[in-house]
Protein backbone atom coordinates (compact mmCIF):
# COMPACT_ATOMS: atom_id res chain seq x y z
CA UNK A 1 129.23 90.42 77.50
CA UNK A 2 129.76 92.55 80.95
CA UNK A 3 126.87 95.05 82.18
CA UNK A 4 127.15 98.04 79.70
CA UNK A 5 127.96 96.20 76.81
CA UNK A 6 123.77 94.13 77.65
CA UNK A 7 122.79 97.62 76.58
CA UNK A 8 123.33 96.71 73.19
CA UNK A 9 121.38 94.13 72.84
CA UNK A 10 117.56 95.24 71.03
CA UNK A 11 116.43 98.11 69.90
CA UNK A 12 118.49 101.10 71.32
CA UNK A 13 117.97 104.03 69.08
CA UNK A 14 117.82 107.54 71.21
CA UNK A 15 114.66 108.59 70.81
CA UNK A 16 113.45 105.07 72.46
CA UNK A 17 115.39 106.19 75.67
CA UNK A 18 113.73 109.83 75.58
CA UNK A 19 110.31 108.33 74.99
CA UNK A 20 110.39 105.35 77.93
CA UNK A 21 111.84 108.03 80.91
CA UNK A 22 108.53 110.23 79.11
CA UNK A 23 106.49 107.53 79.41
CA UNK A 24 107.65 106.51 83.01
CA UNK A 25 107.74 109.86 84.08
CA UNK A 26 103.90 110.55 82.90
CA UNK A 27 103.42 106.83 85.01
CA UNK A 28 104.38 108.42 88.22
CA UNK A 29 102.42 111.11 87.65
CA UNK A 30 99.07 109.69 87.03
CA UNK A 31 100.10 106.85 90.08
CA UNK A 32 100.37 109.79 92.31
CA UNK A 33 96.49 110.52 92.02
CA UNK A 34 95.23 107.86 94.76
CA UNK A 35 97.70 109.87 97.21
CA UNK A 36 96.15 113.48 95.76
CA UNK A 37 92.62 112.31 96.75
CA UNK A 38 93.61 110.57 100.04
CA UNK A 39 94.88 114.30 101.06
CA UNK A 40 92.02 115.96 99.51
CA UNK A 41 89.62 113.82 101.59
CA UNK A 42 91.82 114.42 104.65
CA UNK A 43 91.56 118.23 104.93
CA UNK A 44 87.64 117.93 103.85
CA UNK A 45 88.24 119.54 100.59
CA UNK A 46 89.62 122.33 102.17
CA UNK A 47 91.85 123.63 99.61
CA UNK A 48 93.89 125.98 101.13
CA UNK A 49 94.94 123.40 103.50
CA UNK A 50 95.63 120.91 100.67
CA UNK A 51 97.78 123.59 99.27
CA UNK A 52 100.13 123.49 101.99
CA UNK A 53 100.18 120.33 102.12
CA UNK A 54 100.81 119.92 98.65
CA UNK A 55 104.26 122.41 99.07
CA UNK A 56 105.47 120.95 102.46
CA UNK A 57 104.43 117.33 102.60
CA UNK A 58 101.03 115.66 103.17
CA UNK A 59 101.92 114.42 106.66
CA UNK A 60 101.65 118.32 108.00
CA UNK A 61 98.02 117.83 107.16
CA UNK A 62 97.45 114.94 109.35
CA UNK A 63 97.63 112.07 106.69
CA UNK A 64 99.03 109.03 108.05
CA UNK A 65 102.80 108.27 108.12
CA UNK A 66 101.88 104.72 106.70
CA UNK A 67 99.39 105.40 104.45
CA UNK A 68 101.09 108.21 103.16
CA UNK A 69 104.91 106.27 102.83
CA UNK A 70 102.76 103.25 100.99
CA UNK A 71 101.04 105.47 98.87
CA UNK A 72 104.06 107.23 97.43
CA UNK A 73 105.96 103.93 97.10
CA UNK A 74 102.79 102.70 94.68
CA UNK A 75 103.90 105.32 92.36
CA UNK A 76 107.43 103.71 92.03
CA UNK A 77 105.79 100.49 91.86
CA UNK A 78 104.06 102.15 88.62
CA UNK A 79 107.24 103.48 87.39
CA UNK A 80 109.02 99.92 87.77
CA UNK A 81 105.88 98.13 86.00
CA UNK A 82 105.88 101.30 83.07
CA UNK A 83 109.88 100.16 82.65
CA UNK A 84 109.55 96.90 82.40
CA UNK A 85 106.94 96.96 79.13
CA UNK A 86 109.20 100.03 77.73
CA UNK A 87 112.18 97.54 77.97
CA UNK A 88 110.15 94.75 76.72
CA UNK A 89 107.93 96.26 73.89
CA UNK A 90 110.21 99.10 73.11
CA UNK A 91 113.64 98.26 73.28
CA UNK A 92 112.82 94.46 72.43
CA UNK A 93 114.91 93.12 74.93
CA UNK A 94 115.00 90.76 78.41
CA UNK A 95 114.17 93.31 81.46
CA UNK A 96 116.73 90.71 83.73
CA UNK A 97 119.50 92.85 80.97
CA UNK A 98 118.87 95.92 82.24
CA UNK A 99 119.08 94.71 85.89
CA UNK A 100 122.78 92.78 85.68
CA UNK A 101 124.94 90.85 83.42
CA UNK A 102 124.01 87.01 84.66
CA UNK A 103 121.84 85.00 83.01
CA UNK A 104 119.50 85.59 86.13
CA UNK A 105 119.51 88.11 89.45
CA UNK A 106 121.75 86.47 91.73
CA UNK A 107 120.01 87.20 94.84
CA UNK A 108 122.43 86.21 97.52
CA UNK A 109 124.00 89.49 96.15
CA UNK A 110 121.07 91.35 96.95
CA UNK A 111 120.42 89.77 100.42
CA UNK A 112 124.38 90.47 101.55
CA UNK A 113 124.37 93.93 100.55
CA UNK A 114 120.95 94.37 102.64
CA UNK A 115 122.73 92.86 105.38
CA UNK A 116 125.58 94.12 105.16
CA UNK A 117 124.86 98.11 105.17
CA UNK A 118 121.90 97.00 107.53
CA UNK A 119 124.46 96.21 109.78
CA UNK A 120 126.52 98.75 109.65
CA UNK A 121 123.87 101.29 109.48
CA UNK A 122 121.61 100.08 113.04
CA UNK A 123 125.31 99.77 114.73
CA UNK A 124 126.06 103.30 113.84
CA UNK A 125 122.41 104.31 114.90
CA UNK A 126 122.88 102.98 118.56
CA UNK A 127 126.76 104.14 118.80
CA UNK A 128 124.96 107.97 117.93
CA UNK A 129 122.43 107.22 120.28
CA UNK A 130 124.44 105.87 122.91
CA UNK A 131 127.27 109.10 122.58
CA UNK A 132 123.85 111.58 122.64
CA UNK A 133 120.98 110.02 124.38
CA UNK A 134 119.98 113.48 125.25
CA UNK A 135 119.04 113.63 121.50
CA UNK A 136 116.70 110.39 121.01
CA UNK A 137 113.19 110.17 122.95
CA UNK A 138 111.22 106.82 122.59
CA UNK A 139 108.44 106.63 119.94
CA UNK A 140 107.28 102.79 120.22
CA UNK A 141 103.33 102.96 119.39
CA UNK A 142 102.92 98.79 118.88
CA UNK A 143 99.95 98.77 116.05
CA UNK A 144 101.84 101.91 114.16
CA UNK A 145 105.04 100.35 114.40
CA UNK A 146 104.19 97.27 112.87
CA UNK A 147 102.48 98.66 110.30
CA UNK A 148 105.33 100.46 109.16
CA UNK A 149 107.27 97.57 109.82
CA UNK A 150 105.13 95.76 107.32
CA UNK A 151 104.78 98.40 104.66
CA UNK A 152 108.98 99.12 104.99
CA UNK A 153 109.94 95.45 104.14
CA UNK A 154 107.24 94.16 101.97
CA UNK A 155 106.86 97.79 99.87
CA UNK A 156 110.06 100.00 100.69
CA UNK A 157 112.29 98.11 98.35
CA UNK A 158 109.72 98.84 95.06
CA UNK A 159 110.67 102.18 95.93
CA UNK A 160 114.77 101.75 95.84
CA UNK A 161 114.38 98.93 93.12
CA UNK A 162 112.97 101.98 90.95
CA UNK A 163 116.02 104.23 90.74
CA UNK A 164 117.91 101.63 91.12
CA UNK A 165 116.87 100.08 87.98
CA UNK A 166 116.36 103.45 86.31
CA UNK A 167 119.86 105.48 87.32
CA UNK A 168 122.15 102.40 87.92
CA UNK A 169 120.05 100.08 85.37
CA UNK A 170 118.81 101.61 81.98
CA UNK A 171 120.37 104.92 82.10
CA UNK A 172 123.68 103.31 82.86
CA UNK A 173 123.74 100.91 79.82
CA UNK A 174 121.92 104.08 78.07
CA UNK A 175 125.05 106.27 78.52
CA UNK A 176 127.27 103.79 78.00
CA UNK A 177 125.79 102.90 74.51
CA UNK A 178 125.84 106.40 73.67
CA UNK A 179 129.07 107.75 74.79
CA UNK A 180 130.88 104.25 74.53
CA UNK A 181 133.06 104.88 77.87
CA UNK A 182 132.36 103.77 81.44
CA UNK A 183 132.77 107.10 83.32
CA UNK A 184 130.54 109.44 81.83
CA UNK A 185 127.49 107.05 82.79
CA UNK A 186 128.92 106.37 86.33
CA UNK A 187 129.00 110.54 86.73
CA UNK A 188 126.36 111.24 85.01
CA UNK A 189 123.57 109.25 86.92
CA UNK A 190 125.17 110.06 89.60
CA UNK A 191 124.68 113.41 89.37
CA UNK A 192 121.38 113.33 88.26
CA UNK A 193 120.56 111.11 91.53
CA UNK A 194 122.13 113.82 93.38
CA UNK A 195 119.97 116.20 92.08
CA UNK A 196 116.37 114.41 91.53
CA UNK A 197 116.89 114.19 95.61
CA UNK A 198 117.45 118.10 95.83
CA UNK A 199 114.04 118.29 96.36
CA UNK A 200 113.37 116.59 99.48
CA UNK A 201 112.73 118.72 102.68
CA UNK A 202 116.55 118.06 104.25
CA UNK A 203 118.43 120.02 101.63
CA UNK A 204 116.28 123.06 102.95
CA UNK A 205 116.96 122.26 106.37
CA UNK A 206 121.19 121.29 105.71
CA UNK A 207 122.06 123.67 102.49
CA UNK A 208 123.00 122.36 99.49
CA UNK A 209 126.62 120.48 101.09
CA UNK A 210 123.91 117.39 101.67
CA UNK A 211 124.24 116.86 97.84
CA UNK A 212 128.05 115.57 98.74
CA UNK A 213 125.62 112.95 100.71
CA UNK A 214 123.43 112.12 97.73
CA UNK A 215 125.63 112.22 94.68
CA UNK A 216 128.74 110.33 96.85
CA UNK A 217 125.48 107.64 97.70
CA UNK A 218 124.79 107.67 93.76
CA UNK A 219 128.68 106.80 93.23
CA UNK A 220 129.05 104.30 95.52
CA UNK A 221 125.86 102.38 93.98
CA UNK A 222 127.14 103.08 90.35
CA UNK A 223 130.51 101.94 91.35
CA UNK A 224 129.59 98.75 92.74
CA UNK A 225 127.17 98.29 89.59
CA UNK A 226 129.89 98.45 87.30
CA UNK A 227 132.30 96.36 89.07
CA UNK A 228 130.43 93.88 89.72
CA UNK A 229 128.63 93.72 86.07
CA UNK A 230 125.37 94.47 87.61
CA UNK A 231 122.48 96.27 90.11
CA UNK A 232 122.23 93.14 92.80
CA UNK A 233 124.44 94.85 95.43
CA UNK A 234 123.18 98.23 94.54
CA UNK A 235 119.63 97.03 94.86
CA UNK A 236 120.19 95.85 98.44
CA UNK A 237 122.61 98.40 99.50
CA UNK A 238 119.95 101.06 98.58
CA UNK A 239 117.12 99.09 100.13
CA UNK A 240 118.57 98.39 103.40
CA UNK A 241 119.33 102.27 103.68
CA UNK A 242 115.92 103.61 103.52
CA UNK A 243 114.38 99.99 105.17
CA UNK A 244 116.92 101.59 108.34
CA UNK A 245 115.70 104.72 108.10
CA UNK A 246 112.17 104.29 107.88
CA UNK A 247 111.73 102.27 110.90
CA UNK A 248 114.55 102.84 113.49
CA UNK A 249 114.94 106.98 113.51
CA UNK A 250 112.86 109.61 112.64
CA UNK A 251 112.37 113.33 112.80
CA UNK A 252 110.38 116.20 111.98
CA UNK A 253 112.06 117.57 109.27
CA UNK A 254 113.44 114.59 106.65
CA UNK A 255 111.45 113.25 103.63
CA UNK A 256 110.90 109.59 105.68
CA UNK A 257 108.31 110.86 108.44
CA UNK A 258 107.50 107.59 110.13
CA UNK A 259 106.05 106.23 113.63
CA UNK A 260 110.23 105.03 113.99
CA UNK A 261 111.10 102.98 117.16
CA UNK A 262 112.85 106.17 118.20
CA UNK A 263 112.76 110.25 117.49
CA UNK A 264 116.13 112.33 116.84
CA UNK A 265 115.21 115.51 118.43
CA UNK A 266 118.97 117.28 117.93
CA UNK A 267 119.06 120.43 115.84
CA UNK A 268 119.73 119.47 112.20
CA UNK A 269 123.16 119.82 110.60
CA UNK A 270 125.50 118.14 107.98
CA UNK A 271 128.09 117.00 110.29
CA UNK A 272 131.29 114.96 110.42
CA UNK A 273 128.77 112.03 110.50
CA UNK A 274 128.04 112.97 106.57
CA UNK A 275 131.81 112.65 105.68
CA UNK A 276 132.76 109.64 107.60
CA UNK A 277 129.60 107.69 105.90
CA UNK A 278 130.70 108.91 102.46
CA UNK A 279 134.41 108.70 102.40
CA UNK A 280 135.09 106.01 105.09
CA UNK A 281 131.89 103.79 105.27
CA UNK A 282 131.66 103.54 101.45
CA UNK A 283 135.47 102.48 100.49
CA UNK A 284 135.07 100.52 103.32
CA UNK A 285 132.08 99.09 101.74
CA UNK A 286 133.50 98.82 98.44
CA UNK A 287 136.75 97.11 99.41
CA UNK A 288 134.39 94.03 101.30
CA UNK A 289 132.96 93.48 98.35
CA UNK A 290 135.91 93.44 96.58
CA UNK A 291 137.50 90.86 98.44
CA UNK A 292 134.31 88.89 98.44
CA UNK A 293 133.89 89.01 94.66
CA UNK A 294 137.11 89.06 93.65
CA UNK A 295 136.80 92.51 91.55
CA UNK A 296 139.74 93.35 89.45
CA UNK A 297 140.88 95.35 86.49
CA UNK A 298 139.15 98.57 88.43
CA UNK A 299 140.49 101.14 85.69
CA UNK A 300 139.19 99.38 82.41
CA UNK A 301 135.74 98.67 84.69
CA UNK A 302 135.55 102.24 85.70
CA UNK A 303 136.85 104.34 82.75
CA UNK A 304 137.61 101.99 80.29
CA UNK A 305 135.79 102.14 76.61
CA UNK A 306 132.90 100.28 75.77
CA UNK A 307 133.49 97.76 72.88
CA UNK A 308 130.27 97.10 70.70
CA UNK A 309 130.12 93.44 71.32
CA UNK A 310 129.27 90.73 68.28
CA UNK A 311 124.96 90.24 68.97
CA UNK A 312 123.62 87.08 67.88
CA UNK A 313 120.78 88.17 66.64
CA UNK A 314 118.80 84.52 67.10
C-alpha cells in the first residue's frame, strides 16, 4: 500500500476531514493565548501599543526574539498534539499512516534531508556573504545566541513537523482519497502552503512574486513526499530550512526575527537568488535523492490514479 493509498485505511468520510482542520485550527487559536498575555504584560496593558503589535509582530514591542519564536512554535506543538487524537479518535487509524508508508518513520531519512539542505543552505549563506560583506554586520550576543540555539533545535522542528504533517501528511492522503489522482493533492497543498505563508511580513516587503518561493518550496516537499511514499525527507528538508534561518541570518523585516550569528542589512528584493534556489537547488535536490533511493516510475507517482486498495479490516 504506497502513501496515498494509507489514506484509506479508517474512517475517512468528508466531514471528518472538515471537522479535524476545525478542530486544529480552533487548537492554535486558543495555544496562541500564553503569547497574547506575554505581549499584553510587555507594553503594561497599554493597548494601543498591543495593537500594533498585534498587526506588525510582537517583537516591535520589545518582546523577546526567543521567547516570542518559542511561544509561537507552542501553538504548532498544540496543533500537532490536536492531529494526532483527530487521527486517532476520529479517523480510527495509526498517526505513523498519516506521516509515511513504512511500518515506522525511518529516521535516517529525516536526519539526511536535515543535513543535506543544511548543507547546502549555510554554504550558500557564506558564498552571499563572502560576494557582499558590505551587506552582513556581526550580531554574536553569547547568552542570546544560545538560547536561540537551544529553542531552534530542540522546538523549531514542532513547528515544520506541523505543516508538514498537515499539507504533505493528512491533506495529501485527504485529496488523494477524494479525488483518487496524485496531482491534484500535490497542487493543491501546495498552493494552499503558498498562500497560508502570504501573510508573513516578506510578501509586503518583496510583492507577491515571493509566492513563486513558497508554493515552488510546497512542491518540492510534496514531490519528494510522494516519491518517496512518505513525509521523512520533507520533514527534515523543511526543518533544516527554518533551523538555518533562525540562527545564522537575520533581518529587520522577515517573519524569523532572531538574535542570528549575523544581520543582512541589504535592501530587500526577490532576486536571482529566489530562482536559482527554486529551479536549480530543488531538482538538484530532488535528483540526489533519487539516486539515493532509487525513485522510479515518476509519472504513475506523480499523476497517476489512486487505486482503492483491498483493507483488511482485522
Amino acid at each position: 500500500m504506497d502513501f496515498i493509498q494509507k489514506g484509506f485505511t479508517g474512517k475517512n468520510d468528508t466531514w471528518r476531514y472538515i471537522l479535524t482542520m476545525v478542530l486544529v485550527f480552533i487548537g492554535i487559536q486558543i495555544a496562541s493565548i500564553p503569547l497574547i498575555i506575554a505581549a499584553y504584560f510587555q507594553v503594561d496593558g497599554d493597548l494601543e501599543k498591543f495593537q500594533k503589535g498585534a498587526e506588525s509582530s510582537f517583537m516591535d514591542i520589545g518582546m523577546n526574539s526567543s521567547l516570542f519564536l518559542f511561544l509561537m512554535i507552542f501553538t504548532f506543538m498544540i496543533g500537532i498534539l490536536t492531529l494526532f487524537l483527530c487521527v486517532k479518535y476520529l479517523h480510527k487509524k495509526k498517526f505513523v499512516s498519516i506521516v509515511t508508508s513504512r511500518e515506522k518513520i525511518d529516521w535516517n531519512r529525516v536526519f539526511y534531508a536535515f543535513a543535506l539542505w543544511g548543507s547546502i543552505s549555510v554554504v550558500a549563506i557564506f558564498v552571499g556573504m563572502y560576494l557582499s560583506p558590505e551587506e552582513y554586520t556581526s550580531n554574536f550576543k553569547p547568552i542570546p545566541f544560545f538560547t536561540l540555539l537551544f529553542v531552534s533545535f530542540v522546538f523549531l522542528p514542532f513547528q515544520t513537523s506541523a505543516e508538514e504533517l498537515i499539507f504533505r501528511g493528512y491533506l495529501m492522503q485527504g485529496f488523494g482519497t477524494l479525488v483518487k489522482n496524485r496531482w491534484f493533492p500535490l497542487l493543491i497543498t501546495s498552493v494552499i502552503f503558498g498562500l497560508m505563508h502570504g501573510m508573513n511580513p516578506e510578501i509586503e516587503r518583496l510583492g507577491y512574486i515571493l509566492m513563486v518561493f513558497y508554493i515552488g518550496t510546497g512542491l518540492l516537499y510534496g514531490i519528494t513526499t510522494l516519491m518517496d511514499e512518505g513525509t521523512e525527507l520533507a520533514l527534515g528538508l523543511h526543518a533544516s530550512n527554518n533551523i538555518v534561518a533562525a540562527f545564522l541570518v537575520t533581518t529587520d523585516w522577515m517573519v524569523f526575527r532572531t538574535d542570528a550569528l549575523y544581520i543582512d542589512t541589504s535592501e530587500p528584493s526577490a532576486g536571482a537568488e529566489m530562482f536559482i534556489g527554486v529551479f536549480v537547488l530543488y531538482p538538484l535536490l530532488l535528483f540526489i535523492f533519487s539516486k539515493k533511493y532509487g525513485w522510479t516510475n515518476w509519472k504513475s507517482k506523480l499523476v497517476g490514479k489512486v487505486e482503492i486498495p483491498v483493507i483488511d479490516e482485522q
